[in-house]
Protein backbone atom coordinates (compact mmCIF):
# COMPACT_ATOMS: atom_id res chain seq x y z
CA UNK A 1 15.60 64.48 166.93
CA UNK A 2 12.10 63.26 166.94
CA UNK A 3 9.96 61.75 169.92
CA UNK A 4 7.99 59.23 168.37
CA UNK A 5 5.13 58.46 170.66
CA UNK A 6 4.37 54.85 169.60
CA UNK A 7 3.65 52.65 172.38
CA UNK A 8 0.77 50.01 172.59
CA UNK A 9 -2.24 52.02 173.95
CA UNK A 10 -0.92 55.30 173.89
CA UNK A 11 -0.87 55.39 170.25
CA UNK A 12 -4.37 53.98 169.53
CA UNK A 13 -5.80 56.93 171.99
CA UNK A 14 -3.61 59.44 170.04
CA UNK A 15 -4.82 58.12 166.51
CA UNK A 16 -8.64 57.97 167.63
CA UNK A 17 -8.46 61.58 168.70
CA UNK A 18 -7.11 62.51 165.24
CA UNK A 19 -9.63 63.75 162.49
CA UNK A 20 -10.92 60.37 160.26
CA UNK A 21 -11.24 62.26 157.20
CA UNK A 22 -7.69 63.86 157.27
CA UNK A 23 -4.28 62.56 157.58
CA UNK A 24 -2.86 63.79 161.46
CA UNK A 25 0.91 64.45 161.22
CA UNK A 26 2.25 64.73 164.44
CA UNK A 27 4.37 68.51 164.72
CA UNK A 28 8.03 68.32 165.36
CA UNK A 29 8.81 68.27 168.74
CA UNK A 30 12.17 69.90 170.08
CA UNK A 31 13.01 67.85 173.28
CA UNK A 32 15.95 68.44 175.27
CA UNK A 33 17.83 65.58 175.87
CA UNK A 34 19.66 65.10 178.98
CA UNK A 35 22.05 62.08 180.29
CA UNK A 36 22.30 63.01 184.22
CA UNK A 37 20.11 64.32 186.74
CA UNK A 38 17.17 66.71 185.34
CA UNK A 39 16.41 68.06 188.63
CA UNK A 40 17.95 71.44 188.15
CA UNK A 41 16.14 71.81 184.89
CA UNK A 42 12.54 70.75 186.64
CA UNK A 43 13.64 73.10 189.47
CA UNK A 44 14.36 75.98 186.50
CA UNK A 45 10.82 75.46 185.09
CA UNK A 46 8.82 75.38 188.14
CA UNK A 47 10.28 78.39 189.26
CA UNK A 48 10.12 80.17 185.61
CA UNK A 49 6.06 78.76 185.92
CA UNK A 50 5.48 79.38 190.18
CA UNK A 51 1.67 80.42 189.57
CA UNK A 52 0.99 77.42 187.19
CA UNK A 53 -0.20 73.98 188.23
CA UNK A 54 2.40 70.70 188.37
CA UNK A 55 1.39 67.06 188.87
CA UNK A 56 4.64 64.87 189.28
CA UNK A 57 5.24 61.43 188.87
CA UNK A 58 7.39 59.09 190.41
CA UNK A 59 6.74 55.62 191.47
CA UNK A 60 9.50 56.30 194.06
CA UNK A 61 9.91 59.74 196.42
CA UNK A 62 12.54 60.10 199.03
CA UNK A 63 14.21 63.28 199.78
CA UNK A 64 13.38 66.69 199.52
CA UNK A 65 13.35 67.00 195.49
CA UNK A 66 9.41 66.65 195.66
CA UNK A 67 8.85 68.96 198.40
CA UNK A 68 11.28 71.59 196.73
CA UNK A 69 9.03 71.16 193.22
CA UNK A 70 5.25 71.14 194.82
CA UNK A 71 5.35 73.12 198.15
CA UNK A 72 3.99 76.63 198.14
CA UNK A 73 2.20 76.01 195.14
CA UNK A 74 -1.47 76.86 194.12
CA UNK A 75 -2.16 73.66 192.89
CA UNK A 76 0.49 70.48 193.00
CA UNK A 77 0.00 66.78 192.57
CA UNK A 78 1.89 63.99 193.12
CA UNK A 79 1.24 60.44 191.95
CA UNK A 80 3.33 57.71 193.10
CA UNK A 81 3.22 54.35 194.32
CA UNK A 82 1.72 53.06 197.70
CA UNK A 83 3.04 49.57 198.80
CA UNK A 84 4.31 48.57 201.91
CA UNK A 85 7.42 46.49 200.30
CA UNK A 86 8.62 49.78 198.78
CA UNK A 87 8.35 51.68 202.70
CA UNK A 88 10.25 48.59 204.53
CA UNK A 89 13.06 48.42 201.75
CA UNK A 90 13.33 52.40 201.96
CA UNK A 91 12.88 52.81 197.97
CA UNK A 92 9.94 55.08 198.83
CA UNK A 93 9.66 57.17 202.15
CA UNK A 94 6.27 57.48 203.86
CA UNK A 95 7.68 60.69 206.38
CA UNK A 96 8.22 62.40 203.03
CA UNK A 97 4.79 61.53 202.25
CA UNK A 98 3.56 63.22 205.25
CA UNK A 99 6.04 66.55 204.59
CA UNK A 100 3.78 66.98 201.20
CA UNK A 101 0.54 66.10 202.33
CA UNK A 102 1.34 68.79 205.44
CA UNK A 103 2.71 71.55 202.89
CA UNK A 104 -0.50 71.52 201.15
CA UNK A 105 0.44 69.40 198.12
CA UNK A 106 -2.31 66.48 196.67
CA UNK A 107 -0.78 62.71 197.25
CA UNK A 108 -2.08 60.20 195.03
CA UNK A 109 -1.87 56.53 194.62
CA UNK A 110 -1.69 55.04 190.88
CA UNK A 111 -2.09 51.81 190.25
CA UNK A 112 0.94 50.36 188.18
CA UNK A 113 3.08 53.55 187.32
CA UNK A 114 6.17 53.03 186.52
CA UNK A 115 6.75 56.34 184.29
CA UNK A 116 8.49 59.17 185.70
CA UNK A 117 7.47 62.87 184.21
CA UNK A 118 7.21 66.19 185.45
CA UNK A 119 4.10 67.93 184.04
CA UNK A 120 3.26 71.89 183.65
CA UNK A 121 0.33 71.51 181.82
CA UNK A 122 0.66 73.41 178.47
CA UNK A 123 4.38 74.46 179.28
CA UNK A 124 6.64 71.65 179.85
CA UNK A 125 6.61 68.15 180.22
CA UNK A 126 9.82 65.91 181.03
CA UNK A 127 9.71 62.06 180.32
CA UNK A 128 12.59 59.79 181.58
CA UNK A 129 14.12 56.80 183.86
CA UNK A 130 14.64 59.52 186.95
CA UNK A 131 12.51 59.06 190.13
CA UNK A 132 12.16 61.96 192.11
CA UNK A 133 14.37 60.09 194.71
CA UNK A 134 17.93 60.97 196.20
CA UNK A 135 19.48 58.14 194.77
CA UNK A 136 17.86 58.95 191.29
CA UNK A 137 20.07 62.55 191.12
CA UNK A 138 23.19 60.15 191.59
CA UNK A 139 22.26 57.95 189.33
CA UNK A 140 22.86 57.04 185.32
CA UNK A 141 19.61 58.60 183.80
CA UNK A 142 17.85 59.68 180.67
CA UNK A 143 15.50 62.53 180.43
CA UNK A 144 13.40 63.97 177.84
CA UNK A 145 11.96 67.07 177.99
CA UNK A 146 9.70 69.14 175.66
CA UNK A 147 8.32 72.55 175.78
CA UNK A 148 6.67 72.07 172.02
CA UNK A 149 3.28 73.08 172.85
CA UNK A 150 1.45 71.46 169.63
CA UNK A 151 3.09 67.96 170.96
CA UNK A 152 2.14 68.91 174.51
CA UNK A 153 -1.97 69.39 173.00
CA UNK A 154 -1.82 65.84 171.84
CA UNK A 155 -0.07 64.11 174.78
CA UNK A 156 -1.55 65.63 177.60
CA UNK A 157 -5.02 64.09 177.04
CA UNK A 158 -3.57 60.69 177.53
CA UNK A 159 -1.89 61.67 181.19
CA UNK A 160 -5.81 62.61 181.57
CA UNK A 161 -6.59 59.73 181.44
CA UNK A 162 -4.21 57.79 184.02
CA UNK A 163 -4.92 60.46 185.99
CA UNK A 164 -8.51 59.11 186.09
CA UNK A 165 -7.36 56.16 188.10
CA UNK A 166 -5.79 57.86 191.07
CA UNK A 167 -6.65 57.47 194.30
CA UNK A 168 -5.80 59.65 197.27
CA UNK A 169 -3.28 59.05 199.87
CA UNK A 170 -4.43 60.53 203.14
CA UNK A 171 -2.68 61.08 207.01
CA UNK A 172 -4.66 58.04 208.25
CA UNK A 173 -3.14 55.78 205.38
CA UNK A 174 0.62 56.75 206.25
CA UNK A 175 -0.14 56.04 209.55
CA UNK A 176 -1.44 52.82 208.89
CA UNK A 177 0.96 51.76 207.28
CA UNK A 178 3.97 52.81 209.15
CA UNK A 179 2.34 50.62 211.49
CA UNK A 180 2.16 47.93 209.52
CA UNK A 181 5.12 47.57 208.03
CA UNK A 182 7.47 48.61 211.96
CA UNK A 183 7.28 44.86 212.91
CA UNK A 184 9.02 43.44 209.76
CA UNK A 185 11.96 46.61 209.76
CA UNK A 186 14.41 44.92 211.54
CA UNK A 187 13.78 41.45 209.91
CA UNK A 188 13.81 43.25 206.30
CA UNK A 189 17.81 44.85 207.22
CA UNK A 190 19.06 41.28 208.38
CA UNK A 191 17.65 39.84 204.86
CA UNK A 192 19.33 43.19 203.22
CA UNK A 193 22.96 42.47 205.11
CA UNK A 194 22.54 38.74 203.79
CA UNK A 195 21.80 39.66 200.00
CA UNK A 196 24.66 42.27 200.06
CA UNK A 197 26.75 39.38 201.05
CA UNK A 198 25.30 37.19 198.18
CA UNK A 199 26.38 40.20 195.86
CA UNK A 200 29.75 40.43 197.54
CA UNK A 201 30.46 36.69 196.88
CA UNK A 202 29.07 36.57 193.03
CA UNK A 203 31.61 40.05 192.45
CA UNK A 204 34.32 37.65 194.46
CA UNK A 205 33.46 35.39 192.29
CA UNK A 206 33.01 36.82 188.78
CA UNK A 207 36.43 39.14 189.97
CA UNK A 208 38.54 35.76 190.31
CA UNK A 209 37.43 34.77 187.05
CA UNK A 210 38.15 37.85 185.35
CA UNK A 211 41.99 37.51 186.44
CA UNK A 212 42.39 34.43 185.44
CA UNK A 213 40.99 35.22 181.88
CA UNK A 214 43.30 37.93 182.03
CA UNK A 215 46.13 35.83 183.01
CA UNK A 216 45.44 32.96 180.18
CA UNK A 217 45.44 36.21 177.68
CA UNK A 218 48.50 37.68 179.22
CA UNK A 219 50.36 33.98 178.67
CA UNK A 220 48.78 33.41 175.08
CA UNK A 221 50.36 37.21 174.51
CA UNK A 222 53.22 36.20 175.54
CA UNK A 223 53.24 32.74 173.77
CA UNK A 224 52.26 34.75 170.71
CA UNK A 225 55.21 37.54 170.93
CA UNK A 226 57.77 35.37 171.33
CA UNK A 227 56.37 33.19 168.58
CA UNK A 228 55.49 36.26 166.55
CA UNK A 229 59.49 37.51 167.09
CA UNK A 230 60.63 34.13 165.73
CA UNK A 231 58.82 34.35 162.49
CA UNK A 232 60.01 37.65 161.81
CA UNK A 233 62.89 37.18 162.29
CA UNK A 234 62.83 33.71 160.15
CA UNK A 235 60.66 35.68 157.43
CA UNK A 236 63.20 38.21 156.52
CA UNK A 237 66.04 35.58 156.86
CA UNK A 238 64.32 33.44 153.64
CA UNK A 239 64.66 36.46 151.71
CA UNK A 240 66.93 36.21 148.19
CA UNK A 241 69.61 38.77 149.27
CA UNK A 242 73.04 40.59 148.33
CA UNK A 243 76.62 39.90 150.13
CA UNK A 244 76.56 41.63 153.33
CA UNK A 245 78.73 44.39 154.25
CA UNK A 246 79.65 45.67 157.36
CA UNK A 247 78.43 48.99 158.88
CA UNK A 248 79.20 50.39 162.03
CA UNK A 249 77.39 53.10 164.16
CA UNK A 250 79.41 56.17 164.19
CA UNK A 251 79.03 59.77 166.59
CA UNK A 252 80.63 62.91 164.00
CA UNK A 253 81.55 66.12 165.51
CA UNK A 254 78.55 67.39 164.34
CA UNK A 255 76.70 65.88 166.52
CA UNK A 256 74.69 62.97 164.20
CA UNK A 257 74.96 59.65 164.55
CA UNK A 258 74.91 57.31 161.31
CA UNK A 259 75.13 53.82 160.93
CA UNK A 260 78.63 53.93 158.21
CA UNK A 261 79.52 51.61 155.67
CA UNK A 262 83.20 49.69 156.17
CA UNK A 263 85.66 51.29 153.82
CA UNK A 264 85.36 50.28 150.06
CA UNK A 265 81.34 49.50 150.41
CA UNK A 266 78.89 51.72 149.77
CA UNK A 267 74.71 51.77 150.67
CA UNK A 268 74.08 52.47 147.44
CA UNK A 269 75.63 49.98 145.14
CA UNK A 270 74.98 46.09 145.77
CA UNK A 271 75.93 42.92 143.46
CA UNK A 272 72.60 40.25 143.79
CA UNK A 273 73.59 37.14 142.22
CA UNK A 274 76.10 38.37 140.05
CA UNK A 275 74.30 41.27 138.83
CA UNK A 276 74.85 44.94 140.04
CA UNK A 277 72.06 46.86 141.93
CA UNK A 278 71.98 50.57 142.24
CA UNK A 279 69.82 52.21 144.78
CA UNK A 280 69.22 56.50 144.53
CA UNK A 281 70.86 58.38 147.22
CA UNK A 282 69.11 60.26 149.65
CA UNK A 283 65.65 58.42 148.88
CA UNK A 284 63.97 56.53 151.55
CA UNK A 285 64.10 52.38 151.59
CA UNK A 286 62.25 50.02 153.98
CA UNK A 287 64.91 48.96 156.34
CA UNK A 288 64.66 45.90 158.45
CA UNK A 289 66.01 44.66 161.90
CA UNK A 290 64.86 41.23 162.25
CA UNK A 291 65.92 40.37 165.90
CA UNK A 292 64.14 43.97 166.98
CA UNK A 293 61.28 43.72 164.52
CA UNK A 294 61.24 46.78 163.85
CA UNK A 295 60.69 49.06 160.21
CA UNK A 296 61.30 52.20 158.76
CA UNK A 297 62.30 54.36 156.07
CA UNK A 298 66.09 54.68 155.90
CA UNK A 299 67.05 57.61 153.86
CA UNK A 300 70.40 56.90 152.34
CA UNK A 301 73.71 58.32 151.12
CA UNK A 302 76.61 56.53 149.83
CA UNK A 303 78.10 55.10 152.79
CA UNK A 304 75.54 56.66 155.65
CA UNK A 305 72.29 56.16 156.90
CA UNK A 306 71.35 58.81 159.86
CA UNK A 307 67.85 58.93 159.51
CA UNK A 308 65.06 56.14 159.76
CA UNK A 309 61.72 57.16 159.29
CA UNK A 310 58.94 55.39 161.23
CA UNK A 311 55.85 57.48 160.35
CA UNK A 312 55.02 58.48 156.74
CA UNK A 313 52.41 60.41 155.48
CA UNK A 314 51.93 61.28 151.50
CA UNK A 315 49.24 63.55 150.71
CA UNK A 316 48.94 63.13 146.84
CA UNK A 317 49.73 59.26 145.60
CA UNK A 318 48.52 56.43 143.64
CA UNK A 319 46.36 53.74 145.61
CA UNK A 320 44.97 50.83 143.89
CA UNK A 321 45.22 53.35 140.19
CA UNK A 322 43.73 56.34 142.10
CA UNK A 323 44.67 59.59 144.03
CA UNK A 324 44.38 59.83 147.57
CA UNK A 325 46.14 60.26 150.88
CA UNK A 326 47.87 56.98 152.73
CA UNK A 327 49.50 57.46 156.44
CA UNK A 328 51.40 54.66 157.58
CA UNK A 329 53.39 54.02 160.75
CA UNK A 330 55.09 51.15 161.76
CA UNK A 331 55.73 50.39 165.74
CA UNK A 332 58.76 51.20 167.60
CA UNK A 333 58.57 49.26 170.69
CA UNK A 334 61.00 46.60 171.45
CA UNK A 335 58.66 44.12 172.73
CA UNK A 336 56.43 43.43 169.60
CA UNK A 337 52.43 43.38 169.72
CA UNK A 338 49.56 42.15 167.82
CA UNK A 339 50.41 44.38 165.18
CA UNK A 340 53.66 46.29 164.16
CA UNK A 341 51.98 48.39 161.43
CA UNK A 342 48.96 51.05 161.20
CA UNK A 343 47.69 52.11 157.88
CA UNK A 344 45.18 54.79 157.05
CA UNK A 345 43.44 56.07 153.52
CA UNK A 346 41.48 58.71 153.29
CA UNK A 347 40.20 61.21 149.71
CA UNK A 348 39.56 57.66 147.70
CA UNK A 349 37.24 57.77 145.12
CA UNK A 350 36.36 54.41 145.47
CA UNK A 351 37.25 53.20 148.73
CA UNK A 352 35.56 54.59 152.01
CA UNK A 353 38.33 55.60 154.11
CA UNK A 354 39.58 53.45 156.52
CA UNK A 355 42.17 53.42 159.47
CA UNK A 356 43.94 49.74 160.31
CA UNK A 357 46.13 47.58 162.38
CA UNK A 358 48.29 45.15 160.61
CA UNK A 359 50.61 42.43 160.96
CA UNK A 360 53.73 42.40 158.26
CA UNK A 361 56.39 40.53 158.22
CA UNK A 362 58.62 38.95 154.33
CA UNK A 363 55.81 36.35 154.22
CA UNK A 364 52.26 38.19 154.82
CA UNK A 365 50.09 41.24 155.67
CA UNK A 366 47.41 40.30 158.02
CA UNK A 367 44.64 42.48 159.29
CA UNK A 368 44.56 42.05 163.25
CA UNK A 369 40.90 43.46 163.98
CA UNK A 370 38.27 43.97 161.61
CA UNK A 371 36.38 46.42 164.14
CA UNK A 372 34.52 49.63 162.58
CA UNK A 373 36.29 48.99 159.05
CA UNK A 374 34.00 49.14 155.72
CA UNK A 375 32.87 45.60 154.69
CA UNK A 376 33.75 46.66 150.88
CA UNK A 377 37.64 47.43 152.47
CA UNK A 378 37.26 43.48 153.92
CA UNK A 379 35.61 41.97 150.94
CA UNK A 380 38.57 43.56 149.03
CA UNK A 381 41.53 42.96 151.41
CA UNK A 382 43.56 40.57 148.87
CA UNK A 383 44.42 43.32 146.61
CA UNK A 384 43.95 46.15 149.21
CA UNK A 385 47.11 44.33 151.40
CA UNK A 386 49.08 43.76 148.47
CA UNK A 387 48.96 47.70 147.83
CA UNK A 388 49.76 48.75 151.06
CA UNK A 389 52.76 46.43 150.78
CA UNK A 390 53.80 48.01 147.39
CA UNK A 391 53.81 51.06 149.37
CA UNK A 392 55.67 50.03 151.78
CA UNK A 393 58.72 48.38 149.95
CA UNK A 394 58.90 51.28 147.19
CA UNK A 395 60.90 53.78 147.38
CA UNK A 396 60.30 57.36 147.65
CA UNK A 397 61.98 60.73 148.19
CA UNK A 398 60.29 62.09 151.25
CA UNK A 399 59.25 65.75 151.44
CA UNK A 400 60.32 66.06 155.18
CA UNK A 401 64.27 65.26 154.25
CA UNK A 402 66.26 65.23 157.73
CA UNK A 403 63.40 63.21 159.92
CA UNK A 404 62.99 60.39 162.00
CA UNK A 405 65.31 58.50 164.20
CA UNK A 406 69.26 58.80 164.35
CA UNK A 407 71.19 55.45 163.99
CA UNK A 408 71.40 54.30 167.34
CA UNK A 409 68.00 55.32 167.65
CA UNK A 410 67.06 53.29 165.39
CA UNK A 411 68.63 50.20 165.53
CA UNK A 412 68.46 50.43 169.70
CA UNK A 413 72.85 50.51 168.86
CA UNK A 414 75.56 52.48 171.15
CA UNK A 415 78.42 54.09 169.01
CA UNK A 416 80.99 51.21 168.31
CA UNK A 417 77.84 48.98 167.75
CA UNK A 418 78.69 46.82 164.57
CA UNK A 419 75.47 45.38 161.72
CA UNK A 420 75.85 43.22 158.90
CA UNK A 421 73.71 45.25 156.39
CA UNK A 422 72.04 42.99 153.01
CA UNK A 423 70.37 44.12 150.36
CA UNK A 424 66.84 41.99 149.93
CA UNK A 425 63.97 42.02 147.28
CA UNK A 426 60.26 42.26 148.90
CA UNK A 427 57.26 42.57 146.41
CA UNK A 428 59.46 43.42 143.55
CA UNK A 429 61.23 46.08 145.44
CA UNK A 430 64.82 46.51 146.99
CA UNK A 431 64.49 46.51 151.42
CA UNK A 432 67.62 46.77 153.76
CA UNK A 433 67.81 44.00 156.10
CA UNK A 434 70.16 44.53 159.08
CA UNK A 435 71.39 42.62 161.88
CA UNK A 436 73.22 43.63 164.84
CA UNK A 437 77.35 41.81 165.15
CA UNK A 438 77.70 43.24 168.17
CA UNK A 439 75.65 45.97 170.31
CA UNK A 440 78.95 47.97 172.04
């Protein structure tokens, strides 16, 4: 990453120290950058440089940070801020203050600082939000540090240059102003209690809200599912189907349980309008139960179907006329949510992959959030949601043969539990649409 050092006055000083009858191109820094406290990496360098100068700045100092950086040293420096609103709110301390100027360390006041940098001149230099403050190790901060020593050449000059403003901080000015500030202490902590109050009571406030946004999207959610439950249910009902026969859920002594056709019918051979049907055993058909609204992937026999399927994955198939890899998984929960359906592509030639939330129902395929997906996968959603529905109503043979749930799994059925299975057509293809007689 590059440090671009591009800011107002700063950069006209760093381009009128630059050669006119050349072209200056800056050297690549290699800054560190760190998202917490930097104190035990300024604590690492000073200790790594303990016979080189540091100058510190902070427009804030409380705590023993400071002291622990610029005591002992040959030469320290410390530039900060000196105003007596900062010592009677406690954001700066003026006894720490007096602990540096006793150790031996150089206190200066600059005018207007509000950056915060630890300096080595020639070795390291950190830039960031963190004041050398207790409160400033706790808190969220972000700290650049660079050890490039080209970069350093050309920066340094500038910090010359505030450094030309400073003025000293000496004994007789803490003392001062300790004075002057001790009569408004006490009168600054009532005022402090009071706007911790006001804080308390716009939280209060803002917290109360937040609940009862909550609660209005809790309601709508609720309004929505049951509305949502209807119209699935209605969808699949409109559909042109087959007779229905009657299947029951049945244990064997093997152990599986299968949803089994009444005597005489069969899962594989259905009249629609006259006209015979004949599905292909043991391949895999969208199955639907309306009053659960739930889907999968029933793999049938001739009169069984043990295993529904609600999670498919096919790593070499056709998607809008190319080859690529689809993942699709439809929900299992009972209570139904803003979608019932997630659909992923990936290994498209012409499509950037993409990873969605859908609602699907006999009538429609709509996308429920259009968050971090490709605006050429929106700007083609017509045909792109007509293709995932192709894939989701054809049939296939499925690689993994004996997976997903067992019949009573499935269809949320105890053994003795009785459906009325029909055979439907959805985008051209044959579904299973069942619905529950009685749940023993």
């Amino acid at each position: 990453m590059t440090l671009n050092v591009k800011s107002d006055a700063q950069t006209a000083d760093l381009e009128n120290t630059q050669p006119t009858n050349s072209t200056f191109q800056m050297p690549r820094p290699t800054p560190r950058l760190i998202f917490k406290s930097a104190s035990s990496q300024w604590r690492r360098h000073a200790l790594a440089a303990a016979t080189a100068p540091i100058k510190i700045f902070s427009p804030y100092i409380t705590g023993s940070q400071t002291f622990g950086l610029a005591a002992g040293r040959a030469h320290a420096e410390v530039y900060t801020l000196f105003d007596a609103e900062l010592f009677m709110s406690r954001a700066s301390d003026l006894k720490q203050l007096r602990t540096l100027l006793q150790a031996g360390v150089e206190l200066y006041f600059l005018p207007e600082l509000h950056a915060k940098l630890v300096w080595i001149p020639g070795i390291y230099l950190s830039i960031g939000s963190q004041n050398l403050t207790s409160k400033g190790m706790r808190n969220k901060e972000a700290t650049a540090a660079v050890l490039h020593e080209p970069w350093l050449d050309r920066v340094e000059p500038q910090l010359d240059r505030w450094v030309q403003e400073r003025k000293p901080i000496t004994l007789e000015m803490i003392e001062d102003m300790e004075r002057a500030v001790a009569p408004f202490l006490g009168e600054y902590q009532k005022m402090k209690a009071k706007l911790v109050a006001a804080d308390e009571v716009v939280a209060a406030a803002e917290a109360a809200r937040e609940r009862a946004r909550q609660e209005a999207i809790e309601r709508q959610h609720q309004e929505t599912t049951g509305d949502r439950r209807a119209l699935f249910a209605r969808s699949f009902r409109r559909l042109r189907t087959s007779t229905e026969i009657t299947a029951v859920v049945k244990e064997f002594a093997s152990g599986s349980v299968s949803l089994v056709a009444a005597p005489g019918y069969s899962f594989l051979r259905w009249t629609v309008d006259g006209s015979r049907v004949d599905l292909r055993t043991l391949n895999r058909y969208l199955c639907v139960v309306p009053e659960l609204g739930r889907l999968g992937w029933a793999r049938l026999s001739n009169t069984r179907i043990t295993y529904v399927e609600s999670s498919v994955r096919s790593p070499s198939t056709r998607f809008l006329g190319k080859k690529c890899v689809v993942e699709w998984s439809a929900s299992q929960r009972l209570e139904l949510t803003d979608y019932n359906l997630t659909f992923e592509l990936s290994g498209h030639p012409d499509l950037p992959d993409f990873a969605l939330t859908a609602w699907v129902d006999a009538d429609h395929i709509e996308l429920t959030s259009e968050e971090g997906i490709d605006e050429e996968v929106l700007s083609r959603w017509d045909e792109i949601s007509a293709e995932i529905v192709r894939h989701l109503t054809q049939r296939f043979k499925y690689g993994r043969k004996l997976t997903g749930k067992t019949a009573d799994e499935f269809f949320y059925a105890h053994v003795g539990s009785e459906f009325r299975v029909r055979l439907a057509r959805l985008a051209g293809h044959n579904i299973l649409v069942a619905e529950a007689v009685s749940r023993s």
